[in-house]
C-alpha atoms as a PDB file:
ATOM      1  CA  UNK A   1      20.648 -11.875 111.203  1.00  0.00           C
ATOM      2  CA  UNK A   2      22.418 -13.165 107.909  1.00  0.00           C
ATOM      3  CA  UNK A   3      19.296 -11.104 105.787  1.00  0.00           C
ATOM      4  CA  UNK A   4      19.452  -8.296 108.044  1.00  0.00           C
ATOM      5  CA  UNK A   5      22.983  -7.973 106.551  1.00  0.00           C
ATOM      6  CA  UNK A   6      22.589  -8.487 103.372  1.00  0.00           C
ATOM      7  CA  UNK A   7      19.886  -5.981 103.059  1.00  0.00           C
ATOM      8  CA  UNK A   8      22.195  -3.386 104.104  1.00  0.00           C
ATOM      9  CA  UNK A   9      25.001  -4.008 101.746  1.00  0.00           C
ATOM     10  CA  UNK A  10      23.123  -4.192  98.678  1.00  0.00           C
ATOM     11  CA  UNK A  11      23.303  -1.383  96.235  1.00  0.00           C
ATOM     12  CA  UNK A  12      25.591   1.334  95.399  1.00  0.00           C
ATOM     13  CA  UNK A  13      26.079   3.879  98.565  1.00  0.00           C
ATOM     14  CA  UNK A  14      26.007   7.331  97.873  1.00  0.00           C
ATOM     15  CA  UNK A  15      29.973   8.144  97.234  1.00  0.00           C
ATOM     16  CA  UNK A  16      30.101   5.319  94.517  1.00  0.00           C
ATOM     17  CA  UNK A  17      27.201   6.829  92.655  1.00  0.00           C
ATOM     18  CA  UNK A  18      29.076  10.459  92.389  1.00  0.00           C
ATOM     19  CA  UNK A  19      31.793   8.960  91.142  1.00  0.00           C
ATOM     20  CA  UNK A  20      30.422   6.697  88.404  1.00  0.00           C
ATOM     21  CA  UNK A  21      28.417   9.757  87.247  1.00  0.00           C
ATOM     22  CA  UNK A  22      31.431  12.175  87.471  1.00  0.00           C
ATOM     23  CA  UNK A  23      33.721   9.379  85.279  1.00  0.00           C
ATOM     24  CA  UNK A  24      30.380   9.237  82.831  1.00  0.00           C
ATOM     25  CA  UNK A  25      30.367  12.950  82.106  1.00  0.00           C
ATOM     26  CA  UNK A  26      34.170  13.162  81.912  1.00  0.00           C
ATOM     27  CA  UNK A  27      33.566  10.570  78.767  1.00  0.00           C
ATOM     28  CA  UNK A  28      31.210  12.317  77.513  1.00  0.00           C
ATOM     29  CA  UNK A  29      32.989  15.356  77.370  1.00  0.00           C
ATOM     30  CA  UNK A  30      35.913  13.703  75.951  1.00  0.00           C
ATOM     31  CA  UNK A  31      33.374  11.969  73.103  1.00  0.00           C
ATOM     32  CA  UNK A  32      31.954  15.087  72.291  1.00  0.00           C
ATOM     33  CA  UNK A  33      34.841  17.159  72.133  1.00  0.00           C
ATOM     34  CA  UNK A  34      35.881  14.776  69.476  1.00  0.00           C
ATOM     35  CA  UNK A  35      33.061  14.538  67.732  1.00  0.00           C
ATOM     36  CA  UNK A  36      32.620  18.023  67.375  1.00  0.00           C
ATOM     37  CA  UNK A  37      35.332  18.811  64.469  1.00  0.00           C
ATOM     38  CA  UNK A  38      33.728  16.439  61.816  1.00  0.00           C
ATOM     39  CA  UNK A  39      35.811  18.330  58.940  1.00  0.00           C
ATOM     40  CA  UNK A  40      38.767  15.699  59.473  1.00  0.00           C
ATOM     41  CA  UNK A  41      36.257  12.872  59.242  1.00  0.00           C
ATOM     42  CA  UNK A  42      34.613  14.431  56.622  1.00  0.00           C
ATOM     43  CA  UNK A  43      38.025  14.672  54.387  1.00  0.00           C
ATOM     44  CA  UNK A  44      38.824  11.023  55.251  1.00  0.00           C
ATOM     45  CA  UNK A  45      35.759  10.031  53.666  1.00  0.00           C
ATOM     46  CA  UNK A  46      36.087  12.039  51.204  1.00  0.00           C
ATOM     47  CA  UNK A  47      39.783  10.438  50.196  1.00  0.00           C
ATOM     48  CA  UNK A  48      38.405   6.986  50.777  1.00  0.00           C
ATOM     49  CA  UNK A  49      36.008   7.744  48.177  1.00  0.00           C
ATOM     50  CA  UNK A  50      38.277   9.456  45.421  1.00  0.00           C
ATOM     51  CA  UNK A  51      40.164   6.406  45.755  1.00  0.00           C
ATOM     52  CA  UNK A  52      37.279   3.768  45.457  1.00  0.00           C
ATOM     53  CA  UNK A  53      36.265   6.107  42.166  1.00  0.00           C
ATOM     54  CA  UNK A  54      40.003   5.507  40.976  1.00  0.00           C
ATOM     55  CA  UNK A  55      39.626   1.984  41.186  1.00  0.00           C
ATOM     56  CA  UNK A  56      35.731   1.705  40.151  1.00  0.00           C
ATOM     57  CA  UNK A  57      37.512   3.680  37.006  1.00  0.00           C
ATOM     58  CA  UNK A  58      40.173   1.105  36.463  1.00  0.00           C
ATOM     59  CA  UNK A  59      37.539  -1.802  36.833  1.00  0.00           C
ATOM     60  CA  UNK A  60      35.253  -0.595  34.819  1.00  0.00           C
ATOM     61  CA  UNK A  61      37.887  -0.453  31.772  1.00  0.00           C
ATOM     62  CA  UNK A  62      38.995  -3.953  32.003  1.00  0.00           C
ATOM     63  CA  UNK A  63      35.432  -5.570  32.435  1.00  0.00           C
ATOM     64  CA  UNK A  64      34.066  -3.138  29.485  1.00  0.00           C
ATOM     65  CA  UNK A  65      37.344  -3.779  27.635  1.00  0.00           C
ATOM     66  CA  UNK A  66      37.972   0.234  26.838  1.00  0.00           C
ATOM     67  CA  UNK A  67      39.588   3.115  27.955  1.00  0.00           C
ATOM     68  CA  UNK A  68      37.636   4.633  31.088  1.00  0.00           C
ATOM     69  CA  UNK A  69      39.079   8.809  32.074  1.00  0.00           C
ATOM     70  CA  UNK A  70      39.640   9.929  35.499  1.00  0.00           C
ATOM     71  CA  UNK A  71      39.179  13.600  35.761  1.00  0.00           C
ATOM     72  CA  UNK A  72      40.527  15.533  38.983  1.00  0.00           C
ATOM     73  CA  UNK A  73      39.545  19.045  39.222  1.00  0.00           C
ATOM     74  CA  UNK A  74      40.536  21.566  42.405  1.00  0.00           C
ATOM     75  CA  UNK A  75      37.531  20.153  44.146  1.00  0.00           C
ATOM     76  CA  UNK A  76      36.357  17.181  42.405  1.00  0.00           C
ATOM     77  CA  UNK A  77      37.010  13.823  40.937  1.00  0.00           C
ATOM     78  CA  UNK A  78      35.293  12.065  38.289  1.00  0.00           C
ATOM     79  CA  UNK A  79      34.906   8.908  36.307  1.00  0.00           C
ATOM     80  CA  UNK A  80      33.838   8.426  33.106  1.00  0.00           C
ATOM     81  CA  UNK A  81      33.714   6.860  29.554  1.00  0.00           C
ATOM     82  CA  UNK A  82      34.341   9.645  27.618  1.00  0.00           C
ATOM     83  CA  UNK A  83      37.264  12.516  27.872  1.00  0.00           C
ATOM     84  CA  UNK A  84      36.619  14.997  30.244  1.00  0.00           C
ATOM     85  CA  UNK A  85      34.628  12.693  31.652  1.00  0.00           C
ATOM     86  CA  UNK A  86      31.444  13.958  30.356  1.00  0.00           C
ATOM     87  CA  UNK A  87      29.416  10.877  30.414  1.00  0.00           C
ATOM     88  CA  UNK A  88      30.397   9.812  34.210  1.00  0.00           C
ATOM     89  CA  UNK A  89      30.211   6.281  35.160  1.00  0.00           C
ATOM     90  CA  UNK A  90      27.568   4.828  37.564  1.00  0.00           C
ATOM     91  CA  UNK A  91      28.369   4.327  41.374  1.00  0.00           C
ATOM     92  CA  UNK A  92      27.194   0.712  41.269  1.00  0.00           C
ATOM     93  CA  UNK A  93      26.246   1.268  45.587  1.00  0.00           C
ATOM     94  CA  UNK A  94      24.744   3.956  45.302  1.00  0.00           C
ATOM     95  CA  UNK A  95      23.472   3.891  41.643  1.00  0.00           C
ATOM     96  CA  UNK A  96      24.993   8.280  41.850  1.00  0.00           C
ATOM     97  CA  UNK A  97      27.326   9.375  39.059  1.00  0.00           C
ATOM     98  CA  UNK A  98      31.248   8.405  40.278  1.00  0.00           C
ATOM     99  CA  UNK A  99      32.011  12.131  40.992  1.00  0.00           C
ATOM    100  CA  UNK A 100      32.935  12.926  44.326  1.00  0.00           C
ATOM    101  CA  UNK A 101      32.788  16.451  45.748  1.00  0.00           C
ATOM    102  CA  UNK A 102      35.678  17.488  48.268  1.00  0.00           C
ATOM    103  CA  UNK A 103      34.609  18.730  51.795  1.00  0.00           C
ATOM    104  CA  UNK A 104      35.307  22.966  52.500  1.00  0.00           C
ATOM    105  CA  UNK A 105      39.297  22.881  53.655  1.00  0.00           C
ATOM    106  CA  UNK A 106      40.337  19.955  50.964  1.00  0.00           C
ATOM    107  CA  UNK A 107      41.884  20.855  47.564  1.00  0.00           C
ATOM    108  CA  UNK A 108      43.338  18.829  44.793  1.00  0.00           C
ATOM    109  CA  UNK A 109      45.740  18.870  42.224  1.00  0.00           C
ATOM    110  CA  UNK A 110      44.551  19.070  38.579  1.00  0.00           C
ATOM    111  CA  UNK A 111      45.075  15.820  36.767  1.00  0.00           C
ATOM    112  CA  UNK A 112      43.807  13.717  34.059  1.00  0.00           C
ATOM    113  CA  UNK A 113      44.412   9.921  32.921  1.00  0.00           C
ATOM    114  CA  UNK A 114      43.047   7.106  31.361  1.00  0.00           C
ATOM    115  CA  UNK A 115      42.796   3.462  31.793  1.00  0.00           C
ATOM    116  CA  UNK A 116      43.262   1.241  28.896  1.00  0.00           C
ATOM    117  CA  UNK A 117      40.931  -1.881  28.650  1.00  0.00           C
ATOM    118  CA  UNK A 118      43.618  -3.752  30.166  1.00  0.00           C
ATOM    119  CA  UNK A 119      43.717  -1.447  33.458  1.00  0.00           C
ATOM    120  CA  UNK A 120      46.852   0.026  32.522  1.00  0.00           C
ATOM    121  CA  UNK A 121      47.153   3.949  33.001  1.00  0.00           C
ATOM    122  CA  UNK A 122      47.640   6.081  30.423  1.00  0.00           C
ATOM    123  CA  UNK A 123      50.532   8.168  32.805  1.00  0.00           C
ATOM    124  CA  UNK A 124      51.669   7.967  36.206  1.00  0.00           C
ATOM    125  CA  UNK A 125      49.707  10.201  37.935  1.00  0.00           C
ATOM    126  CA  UNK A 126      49.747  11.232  41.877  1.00  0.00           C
ATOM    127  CA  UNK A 127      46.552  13.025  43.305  1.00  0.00           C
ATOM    128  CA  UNK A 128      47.446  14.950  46.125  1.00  0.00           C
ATOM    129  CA  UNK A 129      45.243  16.020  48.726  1.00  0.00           C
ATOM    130  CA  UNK A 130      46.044  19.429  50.638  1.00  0.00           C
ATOM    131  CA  UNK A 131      43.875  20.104  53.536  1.00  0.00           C
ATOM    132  CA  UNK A 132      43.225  22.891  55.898  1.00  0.00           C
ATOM    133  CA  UNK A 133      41.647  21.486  58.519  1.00  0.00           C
ATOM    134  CA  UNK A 134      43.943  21.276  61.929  1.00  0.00           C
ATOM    135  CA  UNK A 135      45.337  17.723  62.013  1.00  0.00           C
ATOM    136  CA  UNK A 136      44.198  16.375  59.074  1.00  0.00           C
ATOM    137  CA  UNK A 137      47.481  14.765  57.216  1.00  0.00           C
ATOM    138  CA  UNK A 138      47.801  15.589  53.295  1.00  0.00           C
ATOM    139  CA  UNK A 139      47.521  12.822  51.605  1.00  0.00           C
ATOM    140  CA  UNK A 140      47.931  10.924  48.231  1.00  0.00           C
ATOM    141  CA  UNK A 141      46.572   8.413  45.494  1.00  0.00           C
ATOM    142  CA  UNK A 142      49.287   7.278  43.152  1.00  0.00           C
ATOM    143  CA  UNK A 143      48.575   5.377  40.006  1.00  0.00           C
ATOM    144  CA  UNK A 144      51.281   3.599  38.527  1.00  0.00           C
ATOM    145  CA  UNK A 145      51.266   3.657  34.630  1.00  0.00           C
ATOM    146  CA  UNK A 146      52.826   0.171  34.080  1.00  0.00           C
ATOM    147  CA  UNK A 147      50.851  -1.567  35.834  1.00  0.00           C
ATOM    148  CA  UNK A 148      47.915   0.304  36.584  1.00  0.00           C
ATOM    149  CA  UNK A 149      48.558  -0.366  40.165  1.00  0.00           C
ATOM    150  CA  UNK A 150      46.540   2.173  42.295  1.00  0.00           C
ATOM    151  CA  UNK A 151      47.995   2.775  45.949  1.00  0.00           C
ATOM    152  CA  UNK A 152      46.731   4.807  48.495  1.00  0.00           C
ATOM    153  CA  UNK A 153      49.265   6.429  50.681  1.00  0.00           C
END
């Protein structure tokens, strides 16, 4: 009689199944909804990477001991050995030029600096990021001239 029991009680019944699939597509709604508007993602990335080609710039100058430019532009930023950045530096991870294109909705303020071969910036500079996109936060790389100290804000 025990087995007779337990036979009948194993498994999911019917009601429990509806719900776990109803609370599975509510996720996934949810998810994709989320998912969907990749532009704020997409500018993110895009500031994480001006900001790891600010400091690939400043790197680069101390370990080749001279003066490496940083070149922003309304939609770009660059790195490289010579003014204007004409001969860009070498991503060393992905082996690209260290120019970084901004996503559609993301402008930048026109700048130019320098870092000496002891890291030390040539100005104080502040790279701000205006967006478009709904929700996406401006924000800012600021390069301190004394020290060379870049900060992400």
């Amino acid at each position: 009689m025990n087995a007779a029991l337990r036979s009948r009680h194993a498994g999911f019944t019917l009601l429990e199944l509806i719900v776990i699939i109803a609370v599975i597509g509510i996720l996934a709604l949810v998810a994709s909804a989320r998912f969907a508007g990749m532009q704020g993602f997409d500018s993110r990335g895009f500031y994480d990477k001006a900001f790891s080609t600010v400091r690939l710039a400043q790197k680069t100058a101390v370990a080749w001991r001279r003066s490496i430019f940083v070149c922003v532009t309304s939609n770009q930023i660059a790195a490289g050995a010579a003014p204007g950045c004409a001969t860009p530096l070498t991503n060393p991870t992905s082996s690209a030029p260290a120019l970084e294109t901004a996503p559609s909705g993301v402008t930048l303020n026109v700048v130019s600096f320098s870092f000496d071969s002891m890291g030390r910036a040539s100005s104080d500079a502040t790279i701000t990021f205006t967006s478009t996109i709904a929700g996406d936060p401006a924000r800012q790389i600021v390069v301190t001239a004394e020290t060379g100290h870049v900060a992400a804000n």
